[in-house]
C-alpha atoms as a PDB file:
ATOM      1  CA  UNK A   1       0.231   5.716   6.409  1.00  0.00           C
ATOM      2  CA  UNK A   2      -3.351   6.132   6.816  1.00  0.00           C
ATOM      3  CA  UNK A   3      -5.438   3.449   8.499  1.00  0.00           C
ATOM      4  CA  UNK A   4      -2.283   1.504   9.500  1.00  0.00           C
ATOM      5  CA  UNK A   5      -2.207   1.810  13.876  1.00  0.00           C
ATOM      6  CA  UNK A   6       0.916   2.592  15.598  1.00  0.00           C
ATOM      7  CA  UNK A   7       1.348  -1.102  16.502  1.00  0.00           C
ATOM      8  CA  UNK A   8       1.783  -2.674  12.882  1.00  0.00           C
ATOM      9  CA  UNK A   9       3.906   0.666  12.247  1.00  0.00           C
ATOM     10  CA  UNK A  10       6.147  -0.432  15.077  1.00  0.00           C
ATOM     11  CA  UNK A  11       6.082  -3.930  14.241  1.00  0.00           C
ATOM     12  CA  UNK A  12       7.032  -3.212  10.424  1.00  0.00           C
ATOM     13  CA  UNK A  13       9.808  -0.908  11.775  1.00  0.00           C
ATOM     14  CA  UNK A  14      11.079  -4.128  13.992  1.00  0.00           C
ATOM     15  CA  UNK A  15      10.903  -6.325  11.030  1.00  0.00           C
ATOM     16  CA  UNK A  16      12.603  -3.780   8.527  1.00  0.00           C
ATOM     17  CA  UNK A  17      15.898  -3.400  11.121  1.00  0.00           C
ATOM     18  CA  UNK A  18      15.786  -7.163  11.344  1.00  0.00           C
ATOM     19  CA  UNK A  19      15.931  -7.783   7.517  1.00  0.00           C
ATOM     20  CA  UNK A  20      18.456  -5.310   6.990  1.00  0.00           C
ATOM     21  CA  UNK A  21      20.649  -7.189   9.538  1.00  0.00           C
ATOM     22  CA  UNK A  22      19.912 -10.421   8.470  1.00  0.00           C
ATOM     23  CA  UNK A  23      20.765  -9.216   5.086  1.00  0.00           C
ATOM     24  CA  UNK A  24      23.964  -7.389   6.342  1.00  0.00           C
ATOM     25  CA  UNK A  25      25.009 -11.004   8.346  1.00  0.00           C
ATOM     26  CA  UNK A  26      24.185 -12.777   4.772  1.00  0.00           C
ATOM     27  CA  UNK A  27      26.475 -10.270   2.678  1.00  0.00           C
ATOM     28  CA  UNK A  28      29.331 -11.368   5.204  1.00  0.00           C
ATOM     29  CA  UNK A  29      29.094 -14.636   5.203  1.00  0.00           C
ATOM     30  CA  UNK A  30      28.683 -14.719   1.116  1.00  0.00           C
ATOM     31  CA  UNK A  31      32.153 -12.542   1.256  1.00  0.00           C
ATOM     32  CA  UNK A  32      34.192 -14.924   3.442  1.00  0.00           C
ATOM     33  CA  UNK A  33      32.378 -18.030   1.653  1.00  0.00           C
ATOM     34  CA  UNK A  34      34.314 -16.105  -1.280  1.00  0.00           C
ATOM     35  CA  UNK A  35      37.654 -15.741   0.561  1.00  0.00           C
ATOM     36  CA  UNK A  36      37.624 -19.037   1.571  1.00  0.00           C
ATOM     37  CA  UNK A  37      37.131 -20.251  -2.167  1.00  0.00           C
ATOM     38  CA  UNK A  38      33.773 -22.036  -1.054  1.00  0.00           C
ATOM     39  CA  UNK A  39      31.325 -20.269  -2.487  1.00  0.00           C
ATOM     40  CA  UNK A  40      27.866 -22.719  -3.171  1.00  0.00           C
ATOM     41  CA  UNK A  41      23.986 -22.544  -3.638  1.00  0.00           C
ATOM     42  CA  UNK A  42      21.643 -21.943  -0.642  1.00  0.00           C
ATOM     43  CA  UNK A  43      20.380 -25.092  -2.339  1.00  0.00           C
ATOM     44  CA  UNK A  44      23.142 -27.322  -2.090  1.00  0.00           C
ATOM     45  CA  UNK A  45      23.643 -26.652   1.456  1.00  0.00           C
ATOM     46  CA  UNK A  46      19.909 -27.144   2.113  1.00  0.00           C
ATOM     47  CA  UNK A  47      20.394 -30.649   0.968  1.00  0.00           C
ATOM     48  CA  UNK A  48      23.515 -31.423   2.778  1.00  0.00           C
ATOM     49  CA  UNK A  49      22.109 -30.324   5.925  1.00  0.00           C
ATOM     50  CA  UNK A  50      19.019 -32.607   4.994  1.00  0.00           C
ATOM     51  CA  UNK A  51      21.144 -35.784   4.439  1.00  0.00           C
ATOM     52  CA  UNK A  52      23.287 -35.428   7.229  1.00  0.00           C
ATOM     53  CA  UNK A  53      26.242 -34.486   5.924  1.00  0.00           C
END
């Protein structure tokens, strides 16, 4: 890309591998939330984390 330095190249590189392996970890955990017949909203965990529960 022109007028991008070799350092914010590498650092996007870093941070694309680390999204696609957050995303990979996420797509497991959805699957065996969906084995497990527990399958919720990032929102109501959110708040049950937030109240303690």
């Amino acid at each position: 890309m022109p007028g991008t330095i070799s350092s914010d190249l590498s650092e996007l590189a870093a941070a694309r591998k680390r999204l696609a392996e957050l995303e990979a970890d996420l797509a497991i955990h959805r699957r065996a939330a969906e084995l497990l017949g527990e399958v919720t909203s990032p929102k109501a965990v959110r708040s049950r984390t937030r109240d303690g529960l």
